[in-house]
PDB file of N, CA and C in Angstrom:
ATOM      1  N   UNK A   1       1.205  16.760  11.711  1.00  0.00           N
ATOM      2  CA  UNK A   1       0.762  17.893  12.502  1.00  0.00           C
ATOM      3  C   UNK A   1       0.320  17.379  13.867  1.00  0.00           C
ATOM      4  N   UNK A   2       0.584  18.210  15.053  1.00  0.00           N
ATOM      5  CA  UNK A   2       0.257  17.495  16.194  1.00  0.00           C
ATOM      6  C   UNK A   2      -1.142  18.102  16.265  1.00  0.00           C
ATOM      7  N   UNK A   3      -1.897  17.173  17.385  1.00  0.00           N
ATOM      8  CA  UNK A   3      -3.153  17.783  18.145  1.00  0.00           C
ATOM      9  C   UNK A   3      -3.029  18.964  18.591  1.00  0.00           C
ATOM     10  N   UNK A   4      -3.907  20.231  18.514  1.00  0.00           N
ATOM     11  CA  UNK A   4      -4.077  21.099  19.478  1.00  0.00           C
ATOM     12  C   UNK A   4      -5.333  21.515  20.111  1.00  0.00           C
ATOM     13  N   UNK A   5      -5.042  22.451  21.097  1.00  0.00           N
ATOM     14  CA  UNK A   5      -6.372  22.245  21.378  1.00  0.00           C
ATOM     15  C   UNK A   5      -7.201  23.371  21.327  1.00  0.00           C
ATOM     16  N   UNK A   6      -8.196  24.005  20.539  1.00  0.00           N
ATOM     17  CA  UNK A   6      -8.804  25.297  20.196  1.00  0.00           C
ATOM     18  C   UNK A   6      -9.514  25.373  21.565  1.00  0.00           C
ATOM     19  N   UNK A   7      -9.647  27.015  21.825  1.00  0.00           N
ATOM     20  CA  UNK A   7     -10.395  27.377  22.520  1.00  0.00           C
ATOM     21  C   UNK A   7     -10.988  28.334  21.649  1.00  0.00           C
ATOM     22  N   UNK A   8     -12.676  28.811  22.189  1.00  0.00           N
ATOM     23  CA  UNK A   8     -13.258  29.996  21.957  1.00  0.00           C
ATOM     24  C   UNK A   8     -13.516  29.350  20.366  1.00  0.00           C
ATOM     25  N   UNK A   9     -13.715  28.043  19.945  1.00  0.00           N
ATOM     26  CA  UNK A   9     -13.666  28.075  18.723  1.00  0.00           C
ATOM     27  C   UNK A   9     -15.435  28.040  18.677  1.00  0.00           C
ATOM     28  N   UNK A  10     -15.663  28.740  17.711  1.00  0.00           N
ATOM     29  CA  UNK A  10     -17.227  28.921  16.978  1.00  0.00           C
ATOM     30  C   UNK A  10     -17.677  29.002  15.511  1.00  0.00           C
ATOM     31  N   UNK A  11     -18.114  28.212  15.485  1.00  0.00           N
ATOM     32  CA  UNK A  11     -18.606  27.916  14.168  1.00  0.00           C
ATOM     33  C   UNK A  11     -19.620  28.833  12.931  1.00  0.00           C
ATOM     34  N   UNK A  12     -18.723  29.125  12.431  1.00  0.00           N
ATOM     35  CA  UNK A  12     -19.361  30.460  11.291  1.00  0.00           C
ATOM     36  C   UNK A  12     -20.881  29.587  10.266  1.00  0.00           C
ATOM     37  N   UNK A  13     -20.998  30.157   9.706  1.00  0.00           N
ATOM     38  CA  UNK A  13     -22.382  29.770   8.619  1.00  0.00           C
ATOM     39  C   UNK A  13     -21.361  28.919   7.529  1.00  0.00           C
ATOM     40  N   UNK A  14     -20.388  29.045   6.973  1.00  0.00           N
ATOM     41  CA  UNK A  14     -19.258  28.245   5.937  1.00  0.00           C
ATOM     42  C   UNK A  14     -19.230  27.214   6.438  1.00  0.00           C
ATOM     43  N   UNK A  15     -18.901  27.165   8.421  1.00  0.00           N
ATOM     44  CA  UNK A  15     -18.272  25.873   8.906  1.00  0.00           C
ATOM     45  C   UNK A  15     -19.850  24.946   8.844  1.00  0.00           C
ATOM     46  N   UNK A  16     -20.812  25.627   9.341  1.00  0.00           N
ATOM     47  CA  UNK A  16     -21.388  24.616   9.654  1.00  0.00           C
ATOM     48  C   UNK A  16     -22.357  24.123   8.429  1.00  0.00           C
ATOM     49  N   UNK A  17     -22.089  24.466   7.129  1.00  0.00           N
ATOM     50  CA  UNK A  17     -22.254  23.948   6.009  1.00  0.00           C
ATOM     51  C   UNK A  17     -21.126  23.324   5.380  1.00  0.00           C
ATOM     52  N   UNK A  18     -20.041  22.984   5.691  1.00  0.00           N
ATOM     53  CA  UNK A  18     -19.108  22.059   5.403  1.00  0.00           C
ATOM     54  C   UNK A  18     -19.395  21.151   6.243  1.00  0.00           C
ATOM     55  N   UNK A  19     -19.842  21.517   7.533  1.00  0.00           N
ATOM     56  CA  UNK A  19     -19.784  19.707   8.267  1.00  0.00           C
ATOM     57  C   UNK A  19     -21.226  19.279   7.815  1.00  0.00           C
ATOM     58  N   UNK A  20     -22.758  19.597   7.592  1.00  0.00           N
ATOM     59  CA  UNK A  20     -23.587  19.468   6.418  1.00  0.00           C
ATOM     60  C   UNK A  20     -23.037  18.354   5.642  1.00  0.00           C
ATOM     61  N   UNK A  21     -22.202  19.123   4.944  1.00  0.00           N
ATOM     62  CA  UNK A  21     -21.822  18.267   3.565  1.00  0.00           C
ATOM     63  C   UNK A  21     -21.030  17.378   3.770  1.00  0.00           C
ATOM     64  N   UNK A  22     -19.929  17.451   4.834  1.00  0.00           N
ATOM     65  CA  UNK A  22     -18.885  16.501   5.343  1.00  0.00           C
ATOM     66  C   UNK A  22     -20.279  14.854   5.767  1.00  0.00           C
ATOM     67  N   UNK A  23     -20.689  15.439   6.532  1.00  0.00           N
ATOM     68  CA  UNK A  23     -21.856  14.108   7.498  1.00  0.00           C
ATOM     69  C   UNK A  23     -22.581  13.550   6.150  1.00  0.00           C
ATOM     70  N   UNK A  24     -22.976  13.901   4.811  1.00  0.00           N
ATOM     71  CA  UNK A  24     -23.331  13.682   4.011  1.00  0.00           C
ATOM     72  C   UNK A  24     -22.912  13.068   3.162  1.00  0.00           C
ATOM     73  N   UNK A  25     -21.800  13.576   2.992  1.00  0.00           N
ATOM     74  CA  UNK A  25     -20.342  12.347   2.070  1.00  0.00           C
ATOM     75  C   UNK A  25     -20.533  10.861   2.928  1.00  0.00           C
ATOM     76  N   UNK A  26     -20.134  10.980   4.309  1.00  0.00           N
ATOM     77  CA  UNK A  26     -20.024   9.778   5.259  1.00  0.00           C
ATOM     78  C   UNK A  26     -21.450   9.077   4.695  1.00  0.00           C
ATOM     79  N   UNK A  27     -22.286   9.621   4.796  1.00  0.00           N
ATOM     80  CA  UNK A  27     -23.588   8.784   4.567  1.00  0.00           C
ATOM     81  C   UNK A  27     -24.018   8.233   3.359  1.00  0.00           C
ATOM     82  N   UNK A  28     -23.546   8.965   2.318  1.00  0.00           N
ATOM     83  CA  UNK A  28     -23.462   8.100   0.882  1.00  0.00           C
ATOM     84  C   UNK A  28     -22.594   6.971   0.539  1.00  0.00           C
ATOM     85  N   UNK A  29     -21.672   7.684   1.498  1.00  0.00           N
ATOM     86  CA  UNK A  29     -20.023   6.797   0.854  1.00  0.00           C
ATOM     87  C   UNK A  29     -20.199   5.347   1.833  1.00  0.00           C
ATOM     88  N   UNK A  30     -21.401   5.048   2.741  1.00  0.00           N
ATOM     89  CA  UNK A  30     -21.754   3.957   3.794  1.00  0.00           C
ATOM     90  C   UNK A  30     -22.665   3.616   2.885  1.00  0.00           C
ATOM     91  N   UNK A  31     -23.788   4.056   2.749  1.00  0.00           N
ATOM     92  CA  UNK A  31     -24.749   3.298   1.344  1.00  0.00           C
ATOM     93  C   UNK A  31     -24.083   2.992   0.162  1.00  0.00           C
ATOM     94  N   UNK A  32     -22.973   3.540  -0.440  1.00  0.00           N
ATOM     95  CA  UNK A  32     -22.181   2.922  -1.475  1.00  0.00           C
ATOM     96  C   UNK A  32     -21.847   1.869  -1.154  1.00  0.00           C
ATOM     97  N   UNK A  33     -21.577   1.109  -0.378  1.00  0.00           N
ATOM     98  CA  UNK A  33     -20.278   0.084   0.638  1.00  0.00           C
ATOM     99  C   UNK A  33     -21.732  -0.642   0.604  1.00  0.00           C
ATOM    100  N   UNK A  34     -22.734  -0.924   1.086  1.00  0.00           N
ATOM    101  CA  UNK A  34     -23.554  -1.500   1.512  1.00  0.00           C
ATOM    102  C   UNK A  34     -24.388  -1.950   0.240  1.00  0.00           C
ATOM    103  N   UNK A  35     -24.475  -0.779  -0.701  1.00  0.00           N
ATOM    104  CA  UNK A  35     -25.030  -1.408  -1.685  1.00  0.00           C
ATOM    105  C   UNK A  35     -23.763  -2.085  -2.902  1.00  0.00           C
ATOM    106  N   UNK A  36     -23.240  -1.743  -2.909  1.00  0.00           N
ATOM    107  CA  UNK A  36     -21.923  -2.616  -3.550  1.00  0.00           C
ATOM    108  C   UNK A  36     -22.027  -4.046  -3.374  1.00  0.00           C
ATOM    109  N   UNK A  37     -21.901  -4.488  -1.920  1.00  0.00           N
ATOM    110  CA  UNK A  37     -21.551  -5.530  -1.022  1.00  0.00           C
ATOM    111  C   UNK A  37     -23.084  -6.679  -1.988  1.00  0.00           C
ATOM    112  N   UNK A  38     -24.204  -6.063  -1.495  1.00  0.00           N
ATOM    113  CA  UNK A  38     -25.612  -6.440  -1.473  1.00  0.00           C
ATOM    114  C   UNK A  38     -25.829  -6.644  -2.634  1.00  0.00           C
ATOM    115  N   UNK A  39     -25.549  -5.737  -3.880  1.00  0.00           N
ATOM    116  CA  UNK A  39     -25.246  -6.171  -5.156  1.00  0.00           C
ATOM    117  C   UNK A  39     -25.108  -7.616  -5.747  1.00  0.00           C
ATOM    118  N   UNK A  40     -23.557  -7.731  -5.543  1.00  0.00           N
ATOM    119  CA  UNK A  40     -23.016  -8.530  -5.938  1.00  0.00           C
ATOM    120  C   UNK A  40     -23.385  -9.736  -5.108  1.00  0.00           C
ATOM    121  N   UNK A  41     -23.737  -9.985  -4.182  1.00  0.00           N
ATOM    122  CA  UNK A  41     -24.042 -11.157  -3.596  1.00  0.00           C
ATOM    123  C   UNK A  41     -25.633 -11.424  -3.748  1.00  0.00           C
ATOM    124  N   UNK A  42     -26.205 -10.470  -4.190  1.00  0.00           N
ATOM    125  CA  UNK A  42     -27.978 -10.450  -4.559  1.00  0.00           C
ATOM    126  C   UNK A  42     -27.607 -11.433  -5.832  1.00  0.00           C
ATOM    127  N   UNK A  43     -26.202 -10.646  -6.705  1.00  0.00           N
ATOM    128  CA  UNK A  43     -26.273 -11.204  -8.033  1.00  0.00           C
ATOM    129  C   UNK A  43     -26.044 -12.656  -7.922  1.00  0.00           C
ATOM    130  N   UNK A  44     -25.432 -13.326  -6.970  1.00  0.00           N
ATOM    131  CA  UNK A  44     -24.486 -14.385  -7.270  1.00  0.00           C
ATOM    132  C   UNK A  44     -26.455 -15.470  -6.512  1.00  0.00           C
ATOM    133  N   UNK A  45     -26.711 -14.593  -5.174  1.00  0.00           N
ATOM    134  CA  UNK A  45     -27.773 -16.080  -4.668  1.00  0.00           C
ATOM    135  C   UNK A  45     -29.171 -15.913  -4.892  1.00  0.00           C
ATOM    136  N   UNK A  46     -29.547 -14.791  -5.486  1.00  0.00           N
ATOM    137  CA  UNK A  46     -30.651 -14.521  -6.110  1.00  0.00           C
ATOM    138  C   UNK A  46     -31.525 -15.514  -7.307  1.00  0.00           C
ATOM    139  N   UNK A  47     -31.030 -16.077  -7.688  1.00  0.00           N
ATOM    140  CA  UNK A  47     -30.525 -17.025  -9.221  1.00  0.00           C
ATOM    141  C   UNK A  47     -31.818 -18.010  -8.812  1.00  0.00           C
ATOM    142  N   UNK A  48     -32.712 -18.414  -9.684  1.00  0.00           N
ATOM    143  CA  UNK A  48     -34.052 -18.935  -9.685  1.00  0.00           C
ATOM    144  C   UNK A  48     -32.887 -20.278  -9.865  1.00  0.00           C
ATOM    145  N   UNK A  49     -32.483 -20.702 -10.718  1.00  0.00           N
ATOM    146  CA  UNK A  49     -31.828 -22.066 -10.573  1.00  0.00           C
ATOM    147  C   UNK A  49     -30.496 -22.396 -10.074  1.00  0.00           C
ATOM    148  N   UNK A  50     -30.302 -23.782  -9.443  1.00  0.00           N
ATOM    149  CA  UNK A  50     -28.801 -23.975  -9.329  1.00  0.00           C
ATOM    150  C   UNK A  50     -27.585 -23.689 -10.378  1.00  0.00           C
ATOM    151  N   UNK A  51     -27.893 -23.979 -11.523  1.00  0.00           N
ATOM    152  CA  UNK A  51     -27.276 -23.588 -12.632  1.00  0.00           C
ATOM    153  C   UNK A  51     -26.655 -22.570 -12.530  1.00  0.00           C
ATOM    154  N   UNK A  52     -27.814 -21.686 -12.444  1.00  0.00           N
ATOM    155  CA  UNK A  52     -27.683 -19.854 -13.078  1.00  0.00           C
ATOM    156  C   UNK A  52     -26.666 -19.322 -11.832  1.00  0.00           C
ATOM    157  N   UNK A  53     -26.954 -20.294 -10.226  1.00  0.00           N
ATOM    158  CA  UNK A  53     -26.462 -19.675  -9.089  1.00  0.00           C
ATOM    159  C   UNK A  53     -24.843 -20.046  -9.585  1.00  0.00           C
ATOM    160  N   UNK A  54     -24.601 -20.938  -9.935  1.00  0.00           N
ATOM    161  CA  UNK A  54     -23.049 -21.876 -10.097  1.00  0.00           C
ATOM    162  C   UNK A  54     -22.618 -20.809 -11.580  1.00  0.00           C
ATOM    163  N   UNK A  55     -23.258 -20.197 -12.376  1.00  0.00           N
ATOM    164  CA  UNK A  55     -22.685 -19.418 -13.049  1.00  0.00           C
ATOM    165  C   UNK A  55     -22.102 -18.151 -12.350  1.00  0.00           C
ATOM    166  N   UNK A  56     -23.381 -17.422 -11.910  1.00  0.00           N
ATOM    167  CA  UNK A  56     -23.192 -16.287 -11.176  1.00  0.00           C
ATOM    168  C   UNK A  56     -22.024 -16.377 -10.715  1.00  0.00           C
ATOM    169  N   UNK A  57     -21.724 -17.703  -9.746  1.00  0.00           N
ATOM    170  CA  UNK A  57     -20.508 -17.279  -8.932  1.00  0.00           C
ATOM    171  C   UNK A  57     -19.231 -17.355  -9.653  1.00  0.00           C
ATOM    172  N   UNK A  58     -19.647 -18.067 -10.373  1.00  0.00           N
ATOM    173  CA  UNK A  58     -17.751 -18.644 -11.319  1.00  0.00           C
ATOM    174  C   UNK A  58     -17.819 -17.145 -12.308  1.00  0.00           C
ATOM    175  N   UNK A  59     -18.950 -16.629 -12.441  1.00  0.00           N
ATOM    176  CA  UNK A  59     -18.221 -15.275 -13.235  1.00  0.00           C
ATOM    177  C   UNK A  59     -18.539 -14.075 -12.594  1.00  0.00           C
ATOM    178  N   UNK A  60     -18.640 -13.980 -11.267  1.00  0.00           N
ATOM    179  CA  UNK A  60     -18.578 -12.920 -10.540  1.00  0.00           C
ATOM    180  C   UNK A  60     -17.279 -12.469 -10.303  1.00  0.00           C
ATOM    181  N   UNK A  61     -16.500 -11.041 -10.452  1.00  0.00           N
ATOM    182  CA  UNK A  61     -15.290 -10.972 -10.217  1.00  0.00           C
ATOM    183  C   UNK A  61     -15.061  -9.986  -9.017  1.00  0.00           C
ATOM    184  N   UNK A  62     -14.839 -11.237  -8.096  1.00  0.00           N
ATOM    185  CA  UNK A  62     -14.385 -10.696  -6.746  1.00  0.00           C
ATOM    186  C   UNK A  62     -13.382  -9.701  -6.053  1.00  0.00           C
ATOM    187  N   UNK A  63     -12.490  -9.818  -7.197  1.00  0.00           N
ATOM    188  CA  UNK A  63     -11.227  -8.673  -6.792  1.00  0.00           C
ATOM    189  C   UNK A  63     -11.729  -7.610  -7.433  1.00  0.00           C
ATOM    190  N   UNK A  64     -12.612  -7.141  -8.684  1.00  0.00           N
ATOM    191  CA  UNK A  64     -13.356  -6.202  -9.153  1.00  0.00           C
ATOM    192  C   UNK A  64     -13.624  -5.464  -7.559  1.00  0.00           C
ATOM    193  N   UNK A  65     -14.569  -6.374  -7.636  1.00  0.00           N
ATOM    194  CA  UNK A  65     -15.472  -6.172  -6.241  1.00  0.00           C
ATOM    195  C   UNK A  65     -15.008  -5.598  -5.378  1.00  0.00           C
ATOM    196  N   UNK A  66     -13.738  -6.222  -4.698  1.00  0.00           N
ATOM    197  CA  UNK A  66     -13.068  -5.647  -3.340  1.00  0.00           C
ATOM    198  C   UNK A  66     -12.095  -4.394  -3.653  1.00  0.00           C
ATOM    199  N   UNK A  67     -11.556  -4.610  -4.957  1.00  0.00           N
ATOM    200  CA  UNK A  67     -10.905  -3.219  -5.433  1.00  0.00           C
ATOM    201  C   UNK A  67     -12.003  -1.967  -5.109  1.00  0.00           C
ATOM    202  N   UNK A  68     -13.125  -2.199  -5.498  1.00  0.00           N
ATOM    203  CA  UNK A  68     -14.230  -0.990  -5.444  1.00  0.00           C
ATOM    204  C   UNK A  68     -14.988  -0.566  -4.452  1.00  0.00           C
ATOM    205  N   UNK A  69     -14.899  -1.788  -3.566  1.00  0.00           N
ATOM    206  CA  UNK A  69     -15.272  -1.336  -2.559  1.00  0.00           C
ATOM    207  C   UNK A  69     -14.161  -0.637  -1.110  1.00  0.00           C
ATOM    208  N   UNK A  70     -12.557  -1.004  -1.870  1.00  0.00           N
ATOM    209  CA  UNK A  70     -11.572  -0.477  -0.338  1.00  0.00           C
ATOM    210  C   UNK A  70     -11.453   0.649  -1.676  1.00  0.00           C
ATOM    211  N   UNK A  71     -11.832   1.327  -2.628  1.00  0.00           N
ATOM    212  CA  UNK A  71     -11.555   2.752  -3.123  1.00  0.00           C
ATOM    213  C   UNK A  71     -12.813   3.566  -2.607  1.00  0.00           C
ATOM    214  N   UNK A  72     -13.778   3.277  -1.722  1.00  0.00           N
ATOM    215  CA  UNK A  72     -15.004   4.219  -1.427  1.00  0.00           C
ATOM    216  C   UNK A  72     -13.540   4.743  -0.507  1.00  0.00           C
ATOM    217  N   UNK A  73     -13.647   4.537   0.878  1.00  0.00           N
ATOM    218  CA  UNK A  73     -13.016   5.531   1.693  1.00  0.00           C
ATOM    219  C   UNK A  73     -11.891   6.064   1.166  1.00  0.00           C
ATOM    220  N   UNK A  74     -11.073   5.380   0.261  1.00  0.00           N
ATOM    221  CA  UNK A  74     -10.228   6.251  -0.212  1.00  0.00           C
ATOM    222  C   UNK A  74     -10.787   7.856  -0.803  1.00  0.00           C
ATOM    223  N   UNK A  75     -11.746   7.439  -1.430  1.00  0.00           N
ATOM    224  CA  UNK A  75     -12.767   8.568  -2.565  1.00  0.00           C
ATOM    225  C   UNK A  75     -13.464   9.402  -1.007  1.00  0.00           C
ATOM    226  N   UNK A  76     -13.788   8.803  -0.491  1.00  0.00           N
ATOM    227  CA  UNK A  76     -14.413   9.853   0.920  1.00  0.00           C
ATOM    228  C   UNK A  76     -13.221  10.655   1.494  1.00  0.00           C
ATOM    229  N   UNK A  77     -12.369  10.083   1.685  1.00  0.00           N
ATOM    230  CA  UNK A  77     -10.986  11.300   2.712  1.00  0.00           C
ATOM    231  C   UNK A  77     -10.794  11.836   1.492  1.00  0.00           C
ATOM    232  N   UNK A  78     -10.645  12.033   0.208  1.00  0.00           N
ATOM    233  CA  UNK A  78     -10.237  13.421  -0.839  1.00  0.00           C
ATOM    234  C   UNK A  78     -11.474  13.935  -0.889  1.00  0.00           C
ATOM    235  N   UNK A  79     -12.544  13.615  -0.166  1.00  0.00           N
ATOM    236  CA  UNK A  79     -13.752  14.672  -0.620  1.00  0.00           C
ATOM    237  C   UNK A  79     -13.331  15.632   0.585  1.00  0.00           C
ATOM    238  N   UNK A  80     -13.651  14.797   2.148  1.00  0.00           N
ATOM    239  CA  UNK A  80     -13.357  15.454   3.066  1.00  0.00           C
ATOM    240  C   UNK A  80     -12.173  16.476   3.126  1.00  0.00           C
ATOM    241  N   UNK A  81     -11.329  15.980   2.740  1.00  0.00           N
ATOM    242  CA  UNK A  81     -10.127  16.889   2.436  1.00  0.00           C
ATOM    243  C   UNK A  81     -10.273  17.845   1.721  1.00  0.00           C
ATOM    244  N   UNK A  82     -10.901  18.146   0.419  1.00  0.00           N
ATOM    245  CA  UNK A  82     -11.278  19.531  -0.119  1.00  0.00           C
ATOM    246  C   UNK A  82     -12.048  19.685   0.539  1.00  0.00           C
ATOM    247  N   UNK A  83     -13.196  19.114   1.295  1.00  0.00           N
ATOM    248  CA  UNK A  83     -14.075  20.418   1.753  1.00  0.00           C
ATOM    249  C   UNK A  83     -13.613  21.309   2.636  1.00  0.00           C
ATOM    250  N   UNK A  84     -12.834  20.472   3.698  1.00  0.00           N
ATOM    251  CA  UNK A  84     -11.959  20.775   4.703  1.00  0.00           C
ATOM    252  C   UNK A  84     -11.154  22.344   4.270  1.00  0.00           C
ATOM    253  N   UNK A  85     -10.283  21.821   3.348  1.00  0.00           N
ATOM    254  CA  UNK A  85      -9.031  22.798   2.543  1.00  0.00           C
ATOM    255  C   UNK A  85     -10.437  24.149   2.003  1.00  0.00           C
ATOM    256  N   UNK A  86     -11.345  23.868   1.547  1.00  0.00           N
ATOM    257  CA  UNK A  86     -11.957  25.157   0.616  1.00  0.00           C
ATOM    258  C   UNK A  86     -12.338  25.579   2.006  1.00  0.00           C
ATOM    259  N   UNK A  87     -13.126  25.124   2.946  1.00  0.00           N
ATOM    260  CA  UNK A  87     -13.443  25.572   3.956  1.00  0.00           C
ATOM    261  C   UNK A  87     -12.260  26.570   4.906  1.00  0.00           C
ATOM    262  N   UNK A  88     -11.288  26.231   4.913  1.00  0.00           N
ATOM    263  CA  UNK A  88     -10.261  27.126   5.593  1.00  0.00           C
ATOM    264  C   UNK A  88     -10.219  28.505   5.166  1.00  0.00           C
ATOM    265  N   UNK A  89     -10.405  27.994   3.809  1.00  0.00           N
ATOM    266  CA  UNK A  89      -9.921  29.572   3.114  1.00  0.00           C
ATOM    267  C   UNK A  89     -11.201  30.263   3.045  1.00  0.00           C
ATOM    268  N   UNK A  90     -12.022  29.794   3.247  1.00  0.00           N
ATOM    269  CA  UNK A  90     -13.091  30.857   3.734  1.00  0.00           C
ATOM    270  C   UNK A  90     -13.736  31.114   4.989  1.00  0.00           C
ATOM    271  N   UNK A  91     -13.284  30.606   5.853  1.00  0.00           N
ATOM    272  CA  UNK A  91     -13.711  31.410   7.319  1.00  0.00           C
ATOM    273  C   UNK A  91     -12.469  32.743   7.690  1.00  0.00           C
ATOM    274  N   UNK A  92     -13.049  33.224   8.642  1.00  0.00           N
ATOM    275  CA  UNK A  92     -12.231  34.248   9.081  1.00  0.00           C
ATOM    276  C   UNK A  92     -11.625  34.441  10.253  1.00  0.00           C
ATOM    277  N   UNK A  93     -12.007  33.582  11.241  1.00  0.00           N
ATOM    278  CA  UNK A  93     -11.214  33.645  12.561  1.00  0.00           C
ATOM    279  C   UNK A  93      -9.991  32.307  12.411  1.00  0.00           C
ATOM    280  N   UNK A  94      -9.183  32.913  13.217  1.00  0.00           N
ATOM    281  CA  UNK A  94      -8.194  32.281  13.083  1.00  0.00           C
ATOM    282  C   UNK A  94      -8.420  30.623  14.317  1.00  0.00           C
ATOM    283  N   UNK A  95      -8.974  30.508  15.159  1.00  0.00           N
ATOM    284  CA  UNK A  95      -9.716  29.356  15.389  1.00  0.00           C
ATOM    285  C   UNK A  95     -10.149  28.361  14.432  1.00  0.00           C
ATOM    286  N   UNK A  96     -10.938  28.586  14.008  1.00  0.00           N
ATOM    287  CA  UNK A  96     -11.892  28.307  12.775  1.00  0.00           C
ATOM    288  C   UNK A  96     -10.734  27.659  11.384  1.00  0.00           C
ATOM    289  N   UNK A  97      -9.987  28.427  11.279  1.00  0.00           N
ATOM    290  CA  UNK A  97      -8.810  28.033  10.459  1.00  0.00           C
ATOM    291  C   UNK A  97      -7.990  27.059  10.704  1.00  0.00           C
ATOM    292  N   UNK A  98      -7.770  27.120  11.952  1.00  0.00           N
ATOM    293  CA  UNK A  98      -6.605  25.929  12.394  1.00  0.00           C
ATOM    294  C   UNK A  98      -7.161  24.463  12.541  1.00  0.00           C
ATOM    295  N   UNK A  99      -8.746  24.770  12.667  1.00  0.00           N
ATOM    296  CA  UNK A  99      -9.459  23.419  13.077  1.00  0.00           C
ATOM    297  C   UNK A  99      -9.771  23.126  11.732  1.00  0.00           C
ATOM    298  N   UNK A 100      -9.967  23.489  10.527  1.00  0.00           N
ATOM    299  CA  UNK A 100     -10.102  22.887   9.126  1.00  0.00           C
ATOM    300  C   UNK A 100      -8.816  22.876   8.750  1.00  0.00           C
ATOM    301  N   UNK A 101      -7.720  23.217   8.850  1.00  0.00           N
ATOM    302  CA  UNK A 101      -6.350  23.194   8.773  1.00  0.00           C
ATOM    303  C   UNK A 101      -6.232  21.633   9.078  1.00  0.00           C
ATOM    304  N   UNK A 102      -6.449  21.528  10.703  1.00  0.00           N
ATOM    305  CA  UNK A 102      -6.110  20.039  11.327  1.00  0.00           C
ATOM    306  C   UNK A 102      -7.273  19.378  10.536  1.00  0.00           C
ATOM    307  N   UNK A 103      -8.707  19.388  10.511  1.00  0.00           N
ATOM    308  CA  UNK A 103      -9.086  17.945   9.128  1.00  0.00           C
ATOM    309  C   UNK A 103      -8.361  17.616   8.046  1.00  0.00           C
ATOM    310  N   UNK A 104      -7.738  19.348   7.302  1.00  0.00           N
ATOM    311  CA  UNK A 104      -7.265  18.933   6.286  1.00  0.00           C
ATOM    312  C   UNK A 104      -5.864  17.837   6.246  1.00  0.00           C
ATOM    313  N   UNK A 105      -5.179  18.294   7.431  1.00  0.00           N
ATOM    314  CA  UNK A 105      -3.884  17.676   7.079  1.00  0.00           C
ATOM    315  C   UNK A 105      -4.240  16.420   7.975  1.00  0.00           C
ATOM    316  N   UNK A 106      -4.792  16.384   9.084  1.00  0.00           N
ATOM    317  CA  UNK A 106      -4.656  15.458   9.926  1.00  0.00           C
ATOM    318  C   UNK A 106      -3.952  15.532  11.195  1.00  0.00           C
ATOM    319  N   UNK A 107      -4.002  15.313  12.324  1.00  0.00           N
ATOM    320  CA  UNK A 107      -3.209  15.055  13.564  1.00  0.00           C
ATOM    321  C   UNK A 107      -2.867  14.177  14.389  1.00  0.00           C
ATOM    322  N   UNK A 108      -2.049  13.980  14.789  1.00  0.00           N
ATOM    323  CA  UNK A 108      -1.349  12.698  15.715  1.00  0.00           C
ATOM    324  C   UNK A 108      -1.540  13.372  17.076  1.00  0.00           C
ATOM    325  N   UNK A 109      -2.096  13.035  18.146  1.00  0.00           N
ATOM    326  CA  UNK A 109      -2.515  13.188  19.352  1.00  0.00           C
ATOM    327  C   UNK A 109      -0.627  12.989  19.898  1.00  0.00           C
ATOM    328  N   UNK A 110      -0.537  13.735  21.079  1.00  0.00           N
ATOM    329  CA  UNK A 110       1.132  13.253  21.996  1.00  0.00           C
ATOM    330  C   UNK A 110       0.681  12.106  22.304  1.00  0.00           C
ATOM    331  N   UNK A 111       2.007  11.315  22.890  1.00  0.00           N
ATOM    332  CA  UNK A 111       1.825  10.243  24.198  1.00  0.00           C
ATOM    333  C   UNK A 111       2.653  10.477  25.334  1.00  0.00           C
TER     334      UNK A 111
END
């Protein structure tokens, strides 16, 4: 879908409780990532002995790890995306529609 550019667009009581909830996803789905990260590396250098630290790491599973942490944003754009999509279908100006239309699908700016 290309860029366009709304005019006269105004934001109903629906829209501006989807972006609410939109800015809210972003902010969990950044503390997920952060505490994920902090986790697992609390787990591995936290360790009262060298021992326990040299275990930690040889059975920490790192691709676990990075699998779960590159599926947060995946899991954030399908949230955004339904809110986006439920949000369309309930405003009423046709402004308002095309601009949750373009979150939902996405747009490529011209060059």
């Amino acid at each position: 879908m290309e860029c366009q550019t709304i005019n006269g667009l105004v934001f109903s009581y629906a829209s501006k409780q989807a972006i609410k909830e939109i800015r809210r996803v972003e902010g969990l789905s950044s503390a997920l990532l952060t505490i994920t990260g902090v986790g697992t590396f609390a787990n591995i250098f936290l360790a009262n002995k060298v021992i326990e630290a040299s275990y930690s790491l040889s059975t920490t599973d790192f691709k676990m790890m990075t699998k779960g942490m590159t599926a947060i944003p995946l899991m954030k754009r399908s949230i955004i995306e339904r809110i986006a999509g439920l949000t369309a279908l309930r405003v009423s100006t046709r402004e308002e529609r095309l601009f949750w239309k373009t979150i939902y699908l996405g747009c490529k700016g011209g060059e």
